[in-house]
N, C-alpha and C. Protein backbone atom coordinates (compact mmCIF):
# COMPACT_ATOMS: atom_id res chain seq x y z
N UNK A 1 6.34 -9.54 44.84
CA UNK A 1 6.99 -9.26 43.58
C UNK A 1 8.51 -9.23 43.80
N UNK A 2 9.61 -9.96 43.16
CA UNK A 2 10.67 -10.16 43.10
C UNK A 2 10.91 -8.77 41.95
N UNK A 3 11.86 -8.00 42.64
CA UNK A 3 12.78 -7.11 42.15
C UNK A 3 14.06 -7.17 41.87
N UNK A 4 14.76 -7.18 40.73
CA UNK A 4 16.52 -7.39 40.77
C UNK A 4 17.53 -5.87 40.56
N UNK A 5 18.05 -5.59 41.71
CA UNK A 5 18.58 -4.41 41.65
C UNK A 5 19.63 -4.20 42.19
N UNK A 6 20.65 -5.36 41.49
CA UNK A 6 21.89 -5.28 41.13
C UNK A 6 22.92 -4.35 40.12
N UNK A 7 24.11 -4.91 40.62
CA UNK A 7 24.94 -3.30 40.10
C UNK A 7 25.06 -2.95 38.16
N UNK A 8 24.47 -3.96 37.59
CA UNK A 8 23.49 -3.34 36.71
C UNK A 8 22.43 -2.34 36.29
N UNK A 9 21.76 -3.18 36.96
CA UNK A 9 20.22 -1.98 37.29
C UNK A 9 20.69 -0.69 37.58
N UNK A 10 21.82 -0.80 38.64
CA UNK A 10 21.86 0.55 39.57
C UNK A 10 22.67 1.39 38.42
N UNK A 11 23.66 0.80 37.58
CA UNK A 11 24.47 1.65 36.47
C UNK A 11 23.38 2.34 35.48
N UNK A 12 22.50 1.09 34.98
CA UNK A 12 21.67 1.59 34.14
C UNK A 12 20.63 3.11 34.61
N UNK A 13 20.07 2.59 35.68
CA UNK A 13 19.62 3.82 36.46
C UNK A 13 20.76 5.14 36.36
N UNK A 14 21.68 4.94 37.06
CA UNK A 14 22.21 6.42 37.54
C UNK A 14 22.91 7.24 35.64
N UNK A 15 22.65 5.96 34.80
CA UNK A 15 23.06 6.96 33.08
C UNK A 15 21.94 7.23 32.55
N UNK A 16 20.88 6.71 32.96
CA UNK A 16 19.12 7.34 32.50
C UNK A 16 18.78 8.27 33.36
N UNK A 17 19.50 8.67 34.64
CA UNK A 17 18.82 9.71 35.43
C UNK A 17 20.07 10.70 35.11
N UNK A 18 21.11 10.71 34.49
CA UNK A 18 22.39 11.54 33.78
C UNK A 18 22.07 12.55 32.88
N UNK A 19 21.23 11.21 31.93
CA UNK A 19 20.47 11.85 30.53
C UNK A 19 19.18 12.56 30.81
N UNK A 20 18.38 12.20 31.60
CA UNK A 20 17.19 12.72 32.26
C UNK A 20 17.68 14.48 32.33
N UNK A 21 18.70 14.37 33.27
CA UNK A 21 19.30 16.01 34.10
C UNK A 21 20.11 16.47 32.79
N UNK A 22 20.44 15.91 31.77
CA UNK A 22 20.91 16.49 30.55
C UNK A 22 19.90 16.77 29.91
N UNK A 23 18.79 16.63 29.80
CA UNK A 23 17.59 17.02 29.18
C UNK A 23 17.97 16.05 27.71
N UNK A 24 18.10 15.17 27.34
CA UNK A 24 18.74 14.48 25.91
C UNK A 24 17.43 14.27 25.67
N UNK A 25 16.90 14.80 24.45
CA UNK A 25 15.95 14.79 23.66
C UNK A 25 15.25 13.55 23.93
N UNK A 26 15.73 12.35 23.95
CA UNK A 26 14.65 11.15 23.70
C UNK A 26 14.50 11.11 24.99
N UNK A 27 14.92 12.13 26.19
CA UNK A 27 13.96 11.41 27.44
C UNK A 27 13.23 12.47 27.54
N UNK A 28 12.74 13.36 26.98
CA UNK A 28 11.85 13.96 26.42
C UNK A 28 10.14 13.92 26.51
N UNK A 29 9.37 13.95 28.20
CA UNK A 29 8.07 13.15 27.28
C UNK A 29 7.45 14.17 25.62
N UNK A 30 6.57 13.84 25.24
CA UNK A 30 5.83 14.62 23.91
C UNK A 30 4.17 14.42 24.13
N UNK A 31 3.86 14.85 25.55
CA UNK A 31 2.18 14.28 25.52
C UNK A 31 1.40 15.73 24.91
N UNK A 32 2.39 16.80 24.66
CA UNK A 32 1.35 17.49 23.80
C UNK A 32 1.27 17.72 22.81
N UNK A 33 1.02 16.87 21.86
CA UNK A 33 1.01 17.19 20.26
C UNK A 33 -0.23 16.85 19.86
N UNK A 34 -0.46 17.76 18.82
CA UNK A 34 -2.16 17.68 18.40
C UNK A 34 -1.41 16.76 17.35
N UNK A 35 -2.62 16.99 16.35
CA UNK A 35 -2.35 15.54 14.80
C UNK A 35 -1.41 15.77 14.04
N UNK A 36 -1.79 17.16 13.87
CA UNK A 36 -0.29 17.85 13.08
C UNK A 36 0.73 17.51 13.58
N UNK A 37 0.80 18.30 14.86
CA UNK A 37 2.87 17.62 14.94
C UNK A 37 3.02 16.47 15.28
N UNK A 38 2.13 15.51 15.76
CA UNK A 38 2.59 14.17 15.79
C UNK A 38 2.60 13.06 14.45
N UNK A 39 1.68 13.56 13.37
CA UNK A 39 2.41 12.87 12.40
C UNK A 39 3.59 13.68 11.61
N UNK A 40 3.86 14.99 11.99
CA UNK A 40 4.84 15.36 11.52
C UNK A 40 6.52 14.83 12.05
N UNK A 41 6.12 14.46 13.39
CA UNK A 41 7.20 14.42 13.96
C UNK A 41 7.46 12.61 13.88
N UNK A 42 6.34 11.68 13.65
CA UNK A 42 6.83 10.22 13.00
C UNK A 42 7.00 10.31 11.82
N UNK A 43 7.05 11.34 10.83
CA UNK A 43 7.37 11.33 9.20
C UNK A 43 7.22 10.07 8.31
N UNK A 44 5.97 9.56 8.57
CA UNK A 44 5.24 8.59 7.81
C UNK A 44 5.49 8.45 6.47
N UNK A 45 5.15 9.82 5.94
CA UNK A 45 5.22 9.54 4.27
C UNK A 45 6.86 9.45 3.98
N UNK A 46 7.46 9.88 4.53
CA UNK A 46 9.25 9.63 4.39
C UNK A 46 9.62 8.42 4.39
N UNK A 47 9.12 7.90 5.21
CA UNK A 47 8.85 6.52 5.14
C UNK A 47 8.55 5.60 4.34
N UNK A 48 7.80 6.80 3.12
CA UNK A 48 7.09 5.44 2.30
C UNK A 48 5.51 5.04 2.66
N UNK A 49 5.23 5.56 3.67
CA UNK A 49 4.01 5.04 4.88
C UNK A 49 2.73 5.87 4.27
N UNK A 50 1.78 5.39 4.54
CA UNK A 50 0.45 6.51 4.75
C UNK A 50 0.52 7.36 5.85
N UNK A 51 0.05 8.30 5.56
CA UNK A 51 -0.31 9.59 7.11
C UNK A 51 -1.11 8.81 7.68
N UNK A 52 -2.53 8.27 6.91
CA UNK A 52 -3.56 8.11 7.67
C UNK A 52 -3.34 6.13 8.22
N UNK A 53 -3.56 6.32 9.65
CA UNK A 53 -3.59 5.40 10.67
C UNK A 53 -4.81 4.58 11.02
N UNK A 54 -6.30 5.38 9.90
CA UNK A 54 -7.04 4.78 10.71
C UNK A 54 -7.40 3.50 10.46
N UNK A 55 -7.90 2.79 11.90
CA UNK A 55 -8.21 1.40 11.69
C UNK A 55 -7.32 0.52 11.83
N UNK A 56 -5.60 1.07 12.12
CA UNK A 56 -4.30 0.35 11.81
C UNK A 56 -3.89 0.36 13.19
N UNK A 57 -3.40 -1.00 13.44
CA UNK A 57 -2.81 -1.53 14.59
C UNK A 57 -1.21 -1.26 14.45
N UNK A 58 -0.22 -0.43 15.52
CA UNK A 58 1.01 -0.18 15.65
C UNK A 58 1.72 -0.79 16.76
N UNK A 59 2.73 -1.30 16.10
CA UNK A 59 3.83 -2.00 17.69
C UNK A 59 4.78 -1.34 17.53
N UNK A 60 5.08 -0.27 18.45
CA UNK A 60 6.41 0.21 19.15
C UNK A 60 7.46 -0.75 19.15
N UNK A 61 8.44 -1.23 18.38
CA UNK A 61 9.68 -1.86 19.10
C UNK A 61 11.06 -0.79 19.34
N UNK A 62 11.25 -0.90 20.04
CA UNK A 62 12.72 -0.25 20.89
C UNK A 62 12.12 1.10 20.45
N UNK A 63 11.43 1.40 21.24
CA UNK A 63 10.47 3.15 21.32
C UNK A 63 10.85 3.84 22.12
N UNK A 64 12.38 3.63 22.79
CA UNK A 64 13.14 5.20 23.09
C UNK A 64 12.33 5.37 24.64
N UNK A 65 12.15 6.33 24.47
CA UNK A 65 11.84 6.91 25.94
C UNK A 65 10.05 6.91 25.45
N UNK A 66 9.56 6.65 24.92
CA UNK A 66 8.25 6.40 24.26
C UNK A 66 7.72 7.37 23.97
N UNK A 67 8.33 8.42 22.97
CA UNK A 67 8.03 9.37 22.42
C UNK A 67 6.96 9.00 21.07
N UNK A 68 7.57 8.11 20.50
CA UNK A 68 6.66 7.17 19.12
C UNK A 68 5.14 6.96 19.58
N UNK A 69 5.83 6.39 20.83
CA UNK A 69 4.11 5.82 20.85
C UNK A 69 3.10 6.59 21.29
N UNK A 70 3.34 7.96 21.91
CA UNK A 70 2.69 8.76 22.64
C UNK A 70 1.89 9.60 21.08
N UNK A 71 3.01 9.75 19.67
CA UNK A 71 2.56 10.71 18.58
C UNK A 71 1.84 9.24 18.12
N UNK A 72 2.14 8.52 17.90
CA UNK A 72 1.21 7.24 17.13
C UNK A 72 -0.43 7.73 17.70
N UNK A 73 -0.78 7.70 18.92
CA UNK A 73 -1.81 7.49 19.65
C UNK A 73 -2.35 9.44 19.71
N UNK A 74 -1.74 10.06 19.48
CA UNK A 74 -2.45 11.44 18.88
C UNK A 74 -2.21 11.68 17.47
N UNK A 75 -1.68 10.72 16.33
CA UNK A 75 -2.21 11.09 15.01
C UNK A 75 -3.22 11.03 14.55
N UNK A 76 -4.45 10.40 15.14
CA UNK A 76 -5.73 10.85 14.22
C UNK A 76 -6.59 9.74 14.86
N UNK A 77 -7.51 9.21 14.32
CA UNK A 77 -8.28 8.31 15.04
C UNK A 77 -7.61 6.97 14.62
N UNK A 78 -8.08 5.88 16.00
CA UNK A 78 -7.62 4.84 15.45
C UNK A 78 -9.01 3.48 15.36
């Protein structure tokens, strides 16, 4: 496996492990939320959206530290 870990990579790294030791909310994991706070905390109907997910296929784009996708996958059945 080819790895590229040039002085890119290495910048990007040492301001995600900055924010990491700053505790900044979106690096945050969220693996414990029951149904309640995880559709509370994607605010669906604010959205415009249904609460209910079931049966519905979701794509994460630019999902942060993947907080979205962790409450997507504990809002309710899918």
């Amino acid at each position: 496996m080819f790895t590229v870990q040039d002085e890119i990579y290495r910048y990007n790294e040492e301001r995600w492990e900055a924010l990491v030791e700053a505790d900044a909310l979106f690096t945050r994991p969220m693996l414990d939320l029951d149904e309640e706070q995880a559709r509370a905390y994607l605010g669906l109907e604010r959205l415009g959206l249904s609460g209910d997910l079931t049966g519905r296929k979701v794509l994460c784009l630019a999902g942060g530290g993947g907080q979205q996708s962790v409450a997507f996958a504990c809002s309710g059945p899918t």
